[in-house]
N, C-alpha and C. Protein backbone atom coordinates (compact mmCIF):
# COMPACT_ATOMS: atom_id res chain seq x y z
N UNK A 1 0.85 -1.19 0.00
CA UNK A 1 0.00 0.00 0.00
C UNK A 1 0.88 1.24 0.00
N UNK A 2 0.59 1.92 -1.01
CA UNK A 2 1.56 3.39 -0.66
C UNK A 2 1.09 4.34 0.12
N UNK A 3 1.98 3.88 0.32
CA UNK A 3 1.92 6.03 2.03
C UNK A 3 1.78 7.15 1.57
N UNK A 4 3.08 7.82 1.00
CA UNK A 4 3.24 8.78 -0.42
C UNK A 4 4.56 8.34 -1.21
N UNK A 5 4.44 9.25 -1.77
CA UNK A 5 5.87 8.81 -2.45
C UNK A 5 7.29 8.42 -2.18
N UNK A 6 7.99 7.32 -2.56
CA UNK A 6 8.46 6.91 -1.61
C UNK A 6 8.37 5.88 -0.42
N UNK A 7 7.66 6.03 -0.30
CA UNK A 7 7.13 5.05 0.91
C UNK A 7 5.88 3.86 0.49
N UNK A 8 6.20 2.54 0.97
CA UNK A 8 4.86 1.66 0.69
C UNK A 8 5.23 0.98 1.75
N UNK A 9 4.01 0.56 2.35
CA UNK A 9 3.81 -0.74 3.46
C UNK A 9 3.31 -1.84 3.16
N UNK A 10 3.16 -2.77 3.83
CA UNK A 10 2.38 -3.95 4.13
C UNK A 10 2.41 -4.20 5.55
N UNK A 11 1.24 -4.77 6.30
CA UNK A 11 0.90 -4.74 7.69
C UNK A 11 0.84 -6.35 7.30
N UNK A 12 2.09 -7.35 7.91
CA UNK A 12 1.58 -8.68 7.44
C UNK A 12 2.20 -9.69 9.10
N UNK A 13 1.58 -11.07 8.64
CA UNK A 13 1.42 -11.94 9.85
C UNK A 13 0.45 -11.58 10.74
N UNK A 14 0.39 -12.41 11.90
CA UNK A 14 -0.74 -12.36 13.15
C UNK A 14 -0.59 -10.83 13.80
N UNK A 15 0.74 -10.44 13.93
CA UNK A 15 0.92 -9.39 14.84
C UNK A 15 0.86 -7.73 13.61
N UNK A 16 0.55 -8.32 12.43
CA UNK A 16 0.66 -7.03 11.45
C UNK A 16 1.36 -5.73 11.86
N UNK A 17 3.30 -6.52 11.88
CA UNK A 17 4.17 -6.31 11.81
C UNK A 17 4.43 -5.20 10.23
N UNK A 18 4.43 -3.98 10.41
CA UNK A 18 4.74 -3.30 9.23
C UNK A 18 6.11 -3.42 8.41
N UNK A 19 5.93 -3.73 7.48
CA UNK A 19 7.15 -3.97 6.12
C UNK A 19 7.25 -2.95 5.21
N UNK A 20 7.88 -1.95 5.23
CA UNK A 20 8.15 -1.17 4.33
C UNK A 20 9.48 -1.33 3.45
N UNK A 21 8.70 -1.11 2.36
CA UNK A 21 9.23 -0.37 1.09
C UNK A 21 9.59 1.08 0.97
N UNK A 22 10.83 1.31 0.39
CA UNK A 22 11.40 2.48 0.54
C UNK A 22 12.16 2.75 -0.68
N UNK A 23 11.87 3.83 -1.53
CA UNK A 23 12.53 4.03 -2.79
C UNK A 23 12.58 5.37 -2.53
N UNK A 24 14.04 5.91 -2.34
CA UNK A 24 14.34 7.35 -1.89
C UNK A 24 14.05 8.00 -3.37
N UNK A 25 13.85 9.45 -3.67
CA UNK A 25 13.88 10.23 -4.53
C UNK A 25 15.71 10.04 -5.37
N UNK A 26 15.71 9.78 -6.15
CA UNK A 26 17.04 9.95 -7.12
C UNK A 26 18.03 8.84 -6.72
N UNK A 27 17.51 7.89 -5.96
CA UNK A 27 18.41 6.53 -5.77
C UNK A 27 17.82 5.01 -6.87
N UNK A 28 19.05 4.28 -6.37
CA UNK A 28 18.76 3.26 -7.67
C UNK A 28 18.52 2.16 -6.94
N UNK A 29 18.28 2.33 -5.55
CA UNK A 29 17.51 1.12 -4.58
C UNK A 29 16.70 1.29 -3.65
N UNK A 30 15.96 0.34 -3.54
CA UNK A 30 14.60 -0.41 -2.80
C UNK A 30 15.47 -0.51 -1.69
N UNK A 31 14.64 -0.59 -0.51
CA UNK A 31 15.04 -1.00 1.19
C UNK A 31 13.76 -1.29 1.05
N UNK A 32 14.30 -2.84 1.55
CA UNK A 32 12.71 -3.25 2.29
C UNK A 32 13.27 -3.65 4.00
N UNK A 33 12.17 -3.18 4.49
CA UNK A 33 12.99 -3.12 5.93
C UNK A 33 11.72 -3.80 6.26
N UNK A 34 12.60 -4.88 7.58
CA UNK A 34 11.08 -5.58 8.17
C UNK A 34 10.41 -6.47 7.61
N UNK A 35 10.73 -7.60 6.98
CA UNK A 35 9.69 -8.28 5.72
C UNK A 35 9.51 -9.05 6.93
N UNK A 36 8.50 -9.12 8.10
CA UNK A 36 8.04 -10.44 8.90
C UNK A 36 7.47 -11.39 8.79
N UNK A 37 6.58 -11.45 7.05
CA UNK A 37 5.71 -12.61 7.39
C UNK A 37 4.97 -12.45 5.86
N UNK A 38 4.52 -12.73 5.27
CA UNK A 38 3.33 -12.75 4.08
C UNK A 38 4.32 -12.24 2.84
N UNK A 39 5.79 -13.31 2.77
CA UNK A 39 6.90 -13.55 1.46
C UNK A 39 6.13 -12.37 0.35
N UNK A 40 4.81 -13.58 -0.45
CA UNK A 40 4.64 -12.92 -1.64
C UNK A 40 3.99 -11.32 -1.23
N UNK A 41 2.98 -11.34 -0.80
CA UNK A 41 2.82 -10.31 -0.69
C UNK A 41 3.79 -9.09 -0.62
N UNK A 42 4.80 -9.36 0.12
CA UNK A 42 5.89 -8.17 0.01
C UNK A 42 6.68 -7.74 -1.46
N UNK A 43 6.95 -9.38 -2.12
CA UNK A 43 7.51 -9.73 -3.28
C UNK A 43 6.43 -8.94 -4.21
N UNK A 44 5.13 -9.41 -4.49
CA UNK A 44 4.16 -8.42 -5.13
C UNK A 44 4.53 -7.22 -5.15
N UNK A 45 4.54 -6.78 -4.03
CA UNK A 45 4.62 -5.10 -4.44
C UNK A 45 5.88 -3.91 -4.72
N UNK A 46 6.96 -5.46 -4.15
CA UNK A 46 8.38 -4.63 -4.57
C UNK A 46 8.67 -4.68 -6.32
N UNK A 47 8.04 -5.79 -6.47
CA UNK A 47 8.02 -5.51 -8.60
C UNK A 47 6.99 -4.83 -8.82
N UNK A 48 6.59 -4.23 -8.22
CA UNK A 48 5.78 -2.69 -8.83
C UNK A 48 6.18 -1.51 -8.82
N UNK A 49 7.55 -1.74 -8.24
CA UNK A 49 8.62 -0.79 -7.80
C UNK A 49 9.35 -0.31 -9.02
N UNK A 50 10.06 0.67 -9.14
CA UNK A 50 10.97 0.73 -9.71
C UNK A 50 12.41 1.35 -8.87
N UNK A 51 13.47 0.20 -9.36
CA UNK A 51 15.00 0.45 -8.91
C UNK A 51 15.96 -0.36 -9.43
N UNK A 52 17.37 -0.10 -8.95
CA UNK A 52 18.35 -1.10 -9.88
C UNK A 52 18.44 -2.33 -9.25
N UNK A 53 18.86 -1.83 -7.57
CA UNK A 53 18.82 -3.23 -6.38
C UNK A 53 18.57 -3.00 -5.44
N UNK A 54 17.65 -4.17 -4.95
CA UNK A 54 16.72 -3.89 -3.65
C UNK A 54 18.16 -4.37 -2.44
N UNK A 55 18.09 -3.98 -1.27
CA UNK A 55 18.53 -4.11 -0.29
C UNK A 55 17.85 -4.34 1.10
N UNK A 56 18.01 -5.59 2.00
CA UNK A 56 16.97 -5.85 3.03
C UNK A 56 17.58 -5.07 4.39
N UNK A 57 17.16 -4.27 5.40
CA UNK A 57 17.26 -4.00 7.02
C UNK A 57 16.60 -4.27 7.62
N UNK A 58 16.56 -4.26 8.34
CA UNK A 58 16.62 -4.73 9.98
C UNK A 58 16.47 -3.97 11.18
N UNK A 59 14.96 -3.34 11.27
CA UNK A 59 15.65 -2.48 12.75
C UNK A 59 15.76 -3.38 14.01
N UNK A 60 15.16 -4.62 14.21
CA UNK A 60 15.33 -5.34 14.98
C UNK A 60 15.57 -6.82 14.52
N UNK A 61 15.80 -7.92 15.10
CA UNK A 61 15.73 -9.58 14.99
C UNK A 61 14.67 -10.18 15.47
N UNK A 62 13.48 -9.71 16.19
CA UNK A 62 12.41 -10.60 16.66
C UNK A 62 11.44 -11.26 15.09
N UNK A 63 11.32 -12.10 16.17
CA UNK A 63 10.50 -12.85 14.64
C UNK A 63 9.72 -12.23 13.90
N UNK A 64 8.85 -11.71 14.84
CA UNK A 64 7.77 -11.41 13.72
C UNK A 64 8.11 -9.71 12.76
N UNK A 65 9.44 -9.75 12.49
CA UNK A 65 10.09 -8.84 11.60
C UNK A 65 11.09 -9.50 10.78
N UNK A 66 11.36 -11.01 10.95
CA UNK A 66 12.37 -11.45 9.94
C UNK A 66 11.77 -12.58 9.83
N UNK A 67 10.46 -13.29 9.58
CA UNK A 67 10.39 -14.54 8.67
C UNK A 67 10.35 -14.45 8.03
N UNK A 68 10.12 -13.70 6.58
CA UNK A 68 9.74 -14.02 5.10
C UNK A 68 10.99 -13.23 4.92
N UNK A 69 12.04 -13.22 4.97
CA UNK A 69 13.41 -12.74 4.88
C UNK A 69 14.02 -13.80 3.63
N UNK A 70 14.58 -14.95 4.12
CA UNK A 70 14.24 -15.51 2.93
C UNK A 70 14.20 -16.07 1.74
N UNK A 71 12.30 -15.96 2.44
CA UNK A 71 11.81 -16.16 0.94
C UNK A 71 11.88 -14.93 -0.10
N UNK A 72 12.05 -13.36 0.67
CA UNK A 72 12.02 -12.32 -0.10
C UNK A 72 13.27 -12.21 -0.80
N UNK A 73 14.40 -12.52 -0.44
CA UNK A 73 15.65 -12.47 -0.72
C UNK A 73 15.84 -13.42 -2.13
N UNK A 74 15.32 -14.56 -1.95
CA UNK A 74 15.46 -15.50 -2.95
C UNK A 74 14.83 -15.30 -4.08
N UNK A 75 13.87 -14.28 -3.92
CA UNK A 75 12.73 -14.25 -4.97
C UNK A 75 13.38 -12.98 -5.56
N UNK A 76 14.09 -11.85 -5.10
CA UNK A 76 14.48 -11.01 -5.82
C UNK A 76 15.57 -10.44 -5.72
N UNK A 77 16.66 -12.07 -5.43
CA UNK A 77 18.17 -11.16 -6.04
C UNK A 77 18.37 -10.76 -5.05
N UNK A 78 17.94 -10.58 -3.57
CA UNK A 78 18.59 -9.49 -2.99
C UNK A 78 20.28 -10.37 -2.18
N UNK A 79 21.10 -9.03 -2.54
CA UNK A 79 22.44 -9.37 -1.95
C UNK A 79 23.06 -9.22 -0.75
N UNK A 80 22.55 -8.18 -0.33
CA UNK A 80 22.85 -7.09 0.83
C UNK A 80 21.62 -7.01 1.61
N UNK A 81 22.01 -7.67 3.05
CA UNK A 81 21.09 -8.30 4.29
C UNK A 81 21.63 -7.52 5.35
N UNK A 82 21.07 -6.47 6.92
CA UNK A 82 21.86 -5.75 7.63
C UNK A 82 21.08 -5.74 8.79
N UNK A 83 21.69 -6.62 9.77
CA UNK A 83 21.06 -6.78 11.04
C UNK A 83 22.89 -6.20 11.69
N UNK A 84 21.50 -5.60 12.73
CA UNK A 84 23.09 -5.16 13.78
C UNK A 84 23.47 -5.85 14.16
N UNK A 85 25.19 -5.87 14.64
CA UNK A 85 25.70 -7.21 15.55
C UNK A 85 25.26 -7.12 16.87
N UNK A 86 24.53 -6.55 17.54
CA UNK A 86 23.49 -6.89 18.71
C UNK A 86 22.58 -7.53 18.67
N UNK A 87 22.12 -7.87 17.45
CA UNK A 87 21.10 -8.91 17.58
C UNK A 87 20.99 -9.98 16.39
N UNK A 88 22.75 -10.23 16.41
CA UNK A 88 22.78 -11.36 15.09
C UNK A 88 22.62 -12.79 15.94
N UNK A 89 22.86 -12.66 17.27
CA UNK A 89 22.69 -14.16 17.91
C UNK A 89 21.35 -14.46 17.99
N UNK A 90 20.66 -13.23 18.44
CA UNK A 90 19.02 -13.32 18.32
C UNK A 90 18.57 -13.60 17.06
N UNK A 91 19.01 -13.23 15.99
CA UNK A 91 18.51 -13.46 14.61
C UNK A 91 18.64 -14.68 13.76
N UNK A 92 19.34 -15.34 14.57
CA UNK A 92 20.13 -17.05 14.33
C UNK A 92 19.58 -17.89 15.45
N UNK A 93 18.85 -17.44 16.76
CA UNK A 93 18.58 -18.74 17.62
C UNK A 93 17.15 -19.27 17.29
N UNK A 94 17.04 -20.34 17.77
CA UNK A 94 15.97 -20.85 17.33
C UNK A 94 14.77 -20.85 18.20
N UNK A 95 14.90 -19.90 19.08
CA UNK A 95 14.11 -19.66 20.61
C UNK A 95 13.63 -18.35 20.09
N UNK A 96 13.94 -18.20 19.06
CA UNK A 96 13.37 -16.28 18.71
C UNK A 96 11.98 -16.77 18.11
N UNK A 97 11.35 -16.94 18.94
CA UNK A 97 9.87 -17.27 18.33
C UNK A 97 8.70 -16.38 19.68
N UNK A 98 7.32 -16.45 19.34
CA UNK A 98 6.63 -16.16 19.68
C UNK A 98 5.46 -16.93 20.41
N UNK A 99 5.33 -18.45 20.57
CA UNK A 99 4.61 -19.50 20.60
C UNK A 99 2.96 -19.02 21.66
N UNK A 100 2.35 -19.46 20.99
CA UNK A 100 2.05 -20.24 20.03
C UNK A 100 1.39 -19.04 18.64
N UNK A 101 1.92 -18.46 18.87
CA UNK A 101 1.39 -17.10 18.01
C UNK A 101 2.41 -17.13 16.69
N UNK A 102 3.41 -16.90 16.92
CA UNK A 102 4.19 -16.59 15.87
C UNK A 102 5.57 -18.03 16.04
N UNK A 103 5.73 -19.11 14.94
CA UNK A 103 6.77 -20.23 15.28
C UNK A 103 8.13 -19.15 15.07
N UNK A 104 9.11 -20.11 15.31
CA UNK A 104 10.44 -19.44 14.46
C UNK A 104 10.69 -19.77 13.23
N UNK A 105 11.51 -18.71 12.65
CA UNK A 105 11.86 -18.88 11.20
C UNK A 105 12.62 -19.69 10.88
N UNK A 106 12.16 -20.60 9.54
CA UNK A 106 12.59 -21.98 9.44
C UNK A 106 14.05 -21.72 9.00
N UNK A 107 14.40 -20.55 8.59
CA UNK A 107 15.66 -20.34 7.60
C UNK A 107 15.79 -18.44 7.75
N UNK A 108 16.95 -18.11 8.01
CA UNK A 108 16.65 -16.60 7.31
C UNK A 108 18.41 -16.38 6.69
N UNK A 109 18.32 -15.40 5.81
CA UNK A 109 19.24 -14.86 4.96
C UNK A 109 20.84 -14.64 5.62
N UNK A 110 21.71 -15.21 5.41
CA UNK A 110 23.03 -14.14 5.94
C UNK A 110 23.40 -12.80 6.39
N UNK A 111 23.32 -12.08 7.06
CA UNK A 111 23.22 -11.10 7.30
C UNK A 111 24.81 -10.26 7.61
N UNK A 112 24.95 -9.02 7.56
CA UNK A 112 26.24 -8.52 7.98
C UNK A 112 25.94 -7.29 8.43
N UNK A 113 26.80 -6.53 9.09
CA UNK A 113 26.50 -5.24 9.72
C UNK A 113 28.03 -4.48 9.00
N UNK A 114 28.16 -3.05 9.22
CA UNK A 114 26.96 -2.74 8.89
C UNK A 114 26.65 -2.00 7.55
N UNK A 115 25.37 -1.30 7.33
CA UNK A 115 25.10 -1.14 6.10
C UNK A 115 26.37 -0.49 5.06
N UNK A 116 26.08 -0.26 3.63
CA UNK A 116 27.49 0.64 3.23
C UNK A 116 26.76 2.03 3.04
N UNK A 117 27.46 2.76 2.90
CA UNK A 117 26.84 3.88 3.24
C UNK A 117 26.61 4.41 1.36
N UNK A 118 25.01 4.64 0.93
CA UNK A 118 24.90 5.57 -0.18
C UNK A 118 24.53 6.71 -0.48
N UNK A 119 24.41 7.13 1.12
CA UNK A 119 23.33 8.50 1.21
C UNK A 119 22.09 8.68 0.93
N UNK A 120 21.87 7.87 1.34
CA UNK A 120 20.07 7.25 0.98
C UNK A 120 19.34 7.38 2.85
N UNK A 121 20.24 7.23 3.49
CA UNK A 121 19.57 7.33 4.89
C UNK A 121 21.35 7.10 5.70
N UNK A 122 20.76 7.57 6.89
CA UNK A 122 21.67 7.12 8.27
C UNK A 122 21.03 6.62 9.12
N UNK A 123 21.98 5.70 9.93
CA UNK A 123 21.28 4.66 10.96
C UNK A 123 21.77 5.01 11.92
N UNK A 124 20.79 4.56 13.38
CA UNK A 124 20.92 5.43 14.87
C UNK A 124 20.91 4.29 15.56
N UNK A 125 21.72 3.61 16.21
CA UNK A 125 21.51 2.67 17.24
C UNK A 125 20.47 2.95 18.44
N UNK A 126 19.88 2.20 18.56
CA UNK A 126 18.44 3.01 19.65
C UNK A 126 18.39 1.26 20.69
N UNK A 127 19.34 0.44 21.14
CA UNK A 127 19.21 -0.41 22.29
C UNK A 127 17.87 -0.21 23.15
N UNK A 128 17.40 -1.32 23.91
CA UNK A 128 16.57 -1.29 24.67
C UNK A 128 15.41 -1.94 24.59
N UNK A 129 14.48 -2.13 23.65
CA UNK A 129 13.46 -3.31 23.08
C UNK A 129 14.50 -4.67 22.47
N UNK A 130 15.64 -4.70 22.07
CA UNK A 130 16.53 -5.52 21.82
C UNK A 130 17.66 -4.91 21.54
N UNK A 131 18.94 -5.62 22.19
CA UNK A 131 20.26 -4.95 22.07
C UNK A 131 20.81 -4.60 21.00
N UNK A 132 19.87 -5.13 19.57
CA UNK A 132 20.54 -4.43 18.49
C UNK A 132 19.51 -3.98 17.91
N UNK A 133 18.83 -3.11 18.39
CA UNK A 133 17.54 -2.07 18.08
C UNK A 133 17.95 -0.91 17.04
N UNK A 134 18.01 -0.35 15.77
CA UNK A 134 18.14 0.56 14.84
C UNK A 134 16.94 1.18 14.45
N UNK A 135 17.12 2.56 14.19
CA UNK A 135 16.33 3.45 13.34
C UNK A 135 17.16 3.78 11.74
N UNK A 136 16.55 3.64 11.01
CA UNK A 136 16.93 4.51 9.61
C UNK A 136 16.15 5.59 9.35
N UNK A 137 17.21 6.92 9.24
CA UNK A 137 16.45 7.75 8.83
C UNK A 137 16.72 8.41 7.43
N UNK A 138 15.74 8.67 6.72
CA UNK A 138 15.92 8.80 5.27
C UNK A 138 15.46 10.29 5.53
N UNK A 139 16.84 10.97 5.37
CA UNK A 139 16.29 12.62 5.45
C UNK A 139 15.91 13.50 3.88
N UNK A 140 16.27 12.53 3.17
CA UNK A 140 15.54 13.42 1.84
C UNK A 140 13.68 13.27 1.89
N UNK A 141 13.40 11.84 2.52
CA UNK A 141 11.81 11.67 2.68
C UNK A 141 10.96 12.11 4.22
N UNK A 142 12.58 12.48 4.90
CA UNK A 142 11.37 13.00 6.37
C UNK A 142 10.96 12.13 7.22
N UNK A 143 11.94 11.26 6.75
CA UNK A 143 11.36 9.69 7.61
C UNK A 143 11.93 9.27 7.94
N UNK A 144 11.55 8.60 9.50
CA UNK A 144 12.16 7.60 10.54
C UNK A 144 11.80 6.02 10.74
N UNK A 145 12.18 4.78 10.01
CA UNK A 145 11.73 4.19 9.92
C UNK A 145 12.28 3.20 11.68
N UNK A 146 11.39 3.15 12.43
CA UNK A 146 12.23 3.17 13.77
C UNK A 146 11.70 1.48 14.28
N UNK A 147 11.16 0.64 13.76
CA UNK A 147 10.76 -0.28 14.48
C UNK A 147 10.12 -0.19 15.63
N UNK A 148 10.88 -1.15 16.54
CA UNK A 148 9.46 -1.50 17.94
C UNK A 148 10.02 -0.17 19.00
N UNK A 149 11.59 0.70 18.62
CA UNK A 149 11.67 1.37 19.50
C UNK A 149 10.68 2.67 20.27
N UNK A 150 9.77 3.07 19.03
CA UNK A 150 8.80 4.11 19.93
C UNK A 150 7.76 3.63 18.96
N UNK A 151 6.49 4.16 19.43
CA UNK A 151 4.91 3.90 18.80
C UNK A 151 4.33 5.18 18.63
N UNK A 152 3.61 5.40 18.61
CA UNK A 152 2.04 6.56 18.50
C UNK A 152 1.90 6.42 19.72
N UNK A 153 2.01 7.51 20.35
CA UNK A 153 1.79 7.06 22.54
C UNK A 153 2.48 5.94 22.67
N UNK A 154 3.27 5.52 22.48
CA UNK A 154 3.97 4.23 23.23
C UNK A 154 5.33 4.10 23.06
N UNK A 155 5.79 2.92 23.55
CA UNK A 155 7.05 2.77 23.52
C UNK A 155 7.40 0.86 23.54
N UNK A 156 8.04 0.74 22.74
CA UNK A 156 8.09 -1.20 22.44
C UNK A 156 8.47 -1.87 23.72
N UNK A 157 8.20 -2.82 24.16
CA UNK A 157 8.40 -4.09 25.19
C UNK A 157 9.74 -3.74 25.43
N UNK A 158 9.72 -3.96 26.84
CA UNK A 158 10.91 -4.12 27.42
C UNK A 158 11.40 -5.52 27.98
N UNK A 159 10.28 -6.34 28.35
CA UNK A 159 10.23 -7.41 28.80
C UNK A 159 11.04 -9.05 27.83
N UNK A 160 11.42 -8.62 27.16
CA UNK A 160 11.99 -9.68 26.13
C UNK A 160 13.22 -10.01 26.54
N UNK A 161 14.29 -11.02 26.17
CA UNK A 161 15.63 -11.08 27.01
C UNK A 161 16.37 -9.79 25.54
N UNK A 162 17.48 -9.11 26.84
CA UNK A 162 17.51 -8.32 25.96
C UNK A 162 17.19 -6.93 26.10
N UNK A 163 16.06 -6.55 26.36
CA UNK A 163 15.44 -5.85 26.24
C UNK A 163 15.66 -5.11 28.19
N UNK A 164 15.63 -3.41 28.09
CA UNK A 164 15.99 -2.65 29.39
C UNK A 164 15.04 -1.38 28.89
N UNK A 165 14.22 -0.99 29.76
CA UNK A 165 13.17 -0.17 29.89
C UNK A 165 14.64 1.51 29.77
N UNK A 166 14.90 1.61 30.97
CA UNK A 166 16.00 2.46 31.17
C UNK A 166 17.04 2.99 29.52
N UNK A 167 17.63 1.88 29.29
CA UNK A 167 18.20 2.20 28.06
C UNK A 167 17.26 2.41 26.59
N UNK A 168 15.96 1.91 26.79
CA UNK A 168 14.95 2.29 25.45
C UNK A 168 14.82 4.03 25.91
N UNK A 169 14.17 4.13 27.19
CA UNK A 169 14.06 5.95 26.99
C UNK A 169 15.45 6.21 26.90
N UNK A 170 16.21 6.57 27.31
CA UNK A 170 17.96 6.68 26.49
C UNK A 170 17.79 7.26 25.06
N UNK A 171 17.47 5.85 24.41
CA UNK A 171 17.97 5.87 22.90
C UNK A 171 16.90 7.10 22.65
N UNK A 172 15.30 6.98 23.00
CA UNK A 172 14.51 7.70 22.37
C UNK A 172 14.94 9.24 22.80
N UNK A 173 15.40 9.56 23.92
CA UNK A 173 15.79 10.85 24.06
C UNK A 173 17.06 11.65 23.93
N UNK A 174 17.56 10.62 24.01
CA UNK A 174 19.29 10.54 23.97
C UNK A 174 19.35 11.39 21.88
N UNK A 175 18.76 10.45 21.13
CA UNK A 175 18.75 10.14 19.60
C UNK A 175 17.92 10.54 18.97
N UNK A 176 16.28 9.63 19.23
CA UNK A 176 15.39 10.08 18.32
C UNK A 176 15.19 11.90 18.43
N UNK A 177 14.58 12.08 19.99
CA UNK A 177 14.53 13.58 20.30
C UNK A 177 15.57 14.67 19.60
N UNK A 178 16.66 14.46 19.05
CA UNK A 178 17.60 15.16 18.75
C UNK A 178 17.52 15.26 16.99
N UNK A 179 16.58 14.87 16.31
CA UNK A 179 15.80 15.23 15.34
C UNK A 179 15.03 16.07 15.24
N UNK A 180 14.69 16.63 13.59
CA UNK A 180 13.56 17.88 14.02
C UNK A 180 12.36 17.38 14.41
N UNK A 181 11.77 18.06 14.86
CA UNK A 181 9.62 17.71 15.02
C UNK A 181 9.32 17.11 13.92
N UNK A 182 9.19 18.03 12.82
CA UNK A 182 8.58 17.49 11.36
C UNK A 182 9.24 15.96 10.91
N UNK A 183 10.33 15.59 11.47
CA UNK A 183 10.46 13.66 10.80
C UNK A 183 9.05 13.05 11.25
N UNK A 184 9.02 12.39 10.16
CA UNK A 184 7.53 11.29 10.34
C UNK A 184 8.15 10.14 11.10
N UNK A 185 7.51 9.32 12.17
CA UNK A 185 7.55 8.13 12.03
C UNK A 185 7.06 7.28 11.72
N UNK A 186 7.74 6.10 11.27
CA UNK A 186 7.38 4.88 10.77
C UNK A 186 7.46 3.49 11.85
N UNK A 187 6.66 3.12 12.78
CA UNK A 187 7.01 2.46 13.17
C UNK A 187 6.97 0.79 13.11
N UNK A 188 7.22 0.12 13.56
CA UNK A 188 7.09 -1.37 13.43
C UNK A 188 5.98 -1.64 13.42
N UNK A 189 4.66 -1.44 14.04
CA UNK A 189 3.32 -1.90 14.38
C UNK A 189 2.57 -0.70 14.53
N UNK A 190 1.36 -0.56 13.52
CA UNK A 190 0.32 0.59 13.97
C UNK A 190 0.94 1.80 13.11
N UNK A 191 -0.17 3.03 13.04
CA UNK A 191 0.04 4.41 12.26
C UNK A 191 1.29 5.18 12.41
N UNK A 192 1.64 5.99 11.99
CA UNK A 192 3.00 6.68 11.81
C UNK A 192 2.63 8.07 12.94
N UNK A 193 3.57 8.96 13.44
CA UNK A 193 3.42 10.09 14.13
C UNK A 193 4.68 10.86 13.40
N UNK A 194 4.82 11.51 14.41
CA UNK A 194 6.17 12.41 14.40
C UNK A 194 6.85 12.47 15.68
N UNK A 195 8.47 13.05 15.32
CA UNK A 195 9.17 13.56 16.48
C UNK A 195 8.48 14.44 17.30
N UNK A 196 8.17 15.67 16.65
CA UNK A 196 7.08 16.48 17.71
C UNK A 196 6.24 16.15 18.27
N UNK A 197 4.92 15.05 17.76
CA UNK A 197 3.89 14.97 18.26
C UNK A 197 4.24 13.64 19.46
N UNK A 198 5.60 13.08 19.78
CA UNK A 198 5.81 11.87 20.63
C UNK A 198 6.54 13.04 21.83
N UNK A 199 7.34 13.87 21.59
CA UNK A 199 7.59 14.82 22.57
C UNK A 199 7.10 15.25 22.83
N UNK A 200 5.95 15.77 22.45
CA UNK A 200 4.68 16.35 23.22
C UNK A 200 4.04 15.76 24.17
N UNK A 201 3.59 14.61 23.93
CA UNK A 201 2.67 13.64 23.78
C UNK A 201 2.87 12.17 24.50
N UNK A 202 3.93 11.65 24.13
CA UNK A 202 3.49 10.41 24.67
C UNK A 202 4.11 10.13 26.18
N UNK A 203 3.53 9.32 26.91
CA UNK A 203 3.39 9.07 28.06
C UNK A 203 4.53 8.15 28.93
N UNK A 204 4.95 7.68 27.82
CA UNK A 204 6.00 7.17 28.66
C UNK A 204 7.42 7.55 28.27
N UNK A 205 7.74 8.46 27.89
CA UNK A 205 8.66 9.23 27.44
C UNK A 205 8.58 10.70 28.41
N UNK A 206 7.55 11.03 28.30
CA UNK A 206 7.21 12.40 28.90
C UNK A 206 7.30 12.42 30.44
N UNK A 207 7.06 11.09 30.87
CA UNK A 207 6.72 10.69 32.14
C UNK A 207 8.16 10.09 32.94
N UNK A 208 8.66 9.75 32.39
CA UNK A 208 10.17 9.05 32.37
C UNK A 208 11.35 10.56 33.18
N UNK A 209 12.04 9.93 34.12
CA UNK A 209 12.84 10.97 34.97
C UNK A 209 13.85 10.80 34.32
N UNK A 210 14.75 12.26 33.81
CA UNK A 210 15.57 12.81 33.32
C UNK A 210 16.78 11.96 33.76
C-alpha cells in the first residue's frame, strides 16, 4: 500500500508487523525493511517498484520482523542483508519465536552489519526493546523508519531477554529527540506520528525521569 511517495507498506502476519518499502527520490535502490511474514505479498509489491537493487534491514531480529526474509531475498536477487551485531545471535537462535502465536523462522538470509553507506539514509543505534535495536532515517523523505523502538503514545516491550526499559528511553531521548519535530515516524506496528507529536505527547517518554 503506498503512504506517499516513496514510501509503501504492508501490515503482514498475526501481529501485522509493518514492512516497508522504501525508494528514496534519485536513488537506484529499494530498502525493504522488516519483511516479517506474508513472502509474496511483500515480493508483489516490490516488482511494482521501480529500482536497480533492492537491499533488506533490519531495525530489529524478533520474529515477527524477519520470517519471510528468505523467501524475499530469494525471490528477488537481494544481496545485501543488515542486522546489527546486537542482535545477530538473536537473529540465528531458534528460541526467537513467539509460541504459540508466531513459530520461528525456518531459515533466514546471511546477514552482515553494517550497512554501506549511499546516502540514501543514516542509521541510529536506539538499544533497549533488543540490544541491536536501529532506526533509519531517510532525510531526503522526512522519515524515521524506527521499528518496535517508539509507537504513536507508546514505547516497544521491554520485557523480552535483551530488552531494558532504562536504556529504550535513552535511545529515544538521547537520539530520536535530537531530530527535528517534522520527521515522520514509521514504526514497526500501527500508524506513523512524528518527532514532535511523541515529545509532546506520549506518556511514557514524557513521564520518564531525566
Amino acid at each position: 500500500m503506498r503512504i506517499r511517495d516513496g514510501i509503501d507498506v504492508e501490515a503482514v502476519g498475526m501481529l501485522e508487523a509493518n514492512c516497508f518499502l522504501v525508494t528514496p527520490p534519485g536513488s537506484q535502490f529499494l530498502y525493504i525493511i522488516d519483511p516479517g511474514a506474508e513472502p509474496d505479498t511483500i515480493i508483489e509489491t516490490a516488482k511494482k517498484l521501480k529500482y536497480v537493487e533492492a537491499v533488506m534491514l533490519f531495525t530489529h531480529a524478533h520474529v515477527d520482523h524477519i520470517s519471510a526474509a528468505d523467501d524475499v531475498v530469494k525471490a528477488l536477487g537481494i544481496k545485501k542483508v543488515f542486522v546489527h551485531d546486537g542482535d545477530q545471535k538473536l537473529y540465528h537462535s531458534p528460541n526467537n519465536h513467539l509460541m504459540p502465536y508466531v513459530e520461528a523462522a525456518k531459515s533466514v538470509p546471511e546477514a552482515t552489519w553494517p550497512p554501506a553507506e549511499t546516502g540514501d539514509f543514516t542509521w541510529i543505534h536506539t538499544p533497549g526493546h533488543s540490544q541491536g535495536g536501529v532506526c533509519y532515517y531517510f532525510q531526503k523523505l522526512n522519515a524515521l523508519f524506527c521499528g518496535d523502538t517508539i509507537f504513536r503514545g507508546s514505547i516497544g516491550r521491554t520485557d523480552f531477554p535483551g530488552g531494558d526499559q532504562a536504556t529504550l528511553i535513552s535511545s529515544i531521548k538521547d537520539h530520536l529527540f535530537k531530530l527535528p519535530d517534522s520527521v515522520e515516524l514509521f514504526p514497526g506496528h500501527g500508524s506513523s506520528s512524528s518527532i514532535g507529536i511523541e515529545k509532546a505527547s506520549n506518556p511514557y517518554v514524557s513521564s520518564a525521569e531525566d
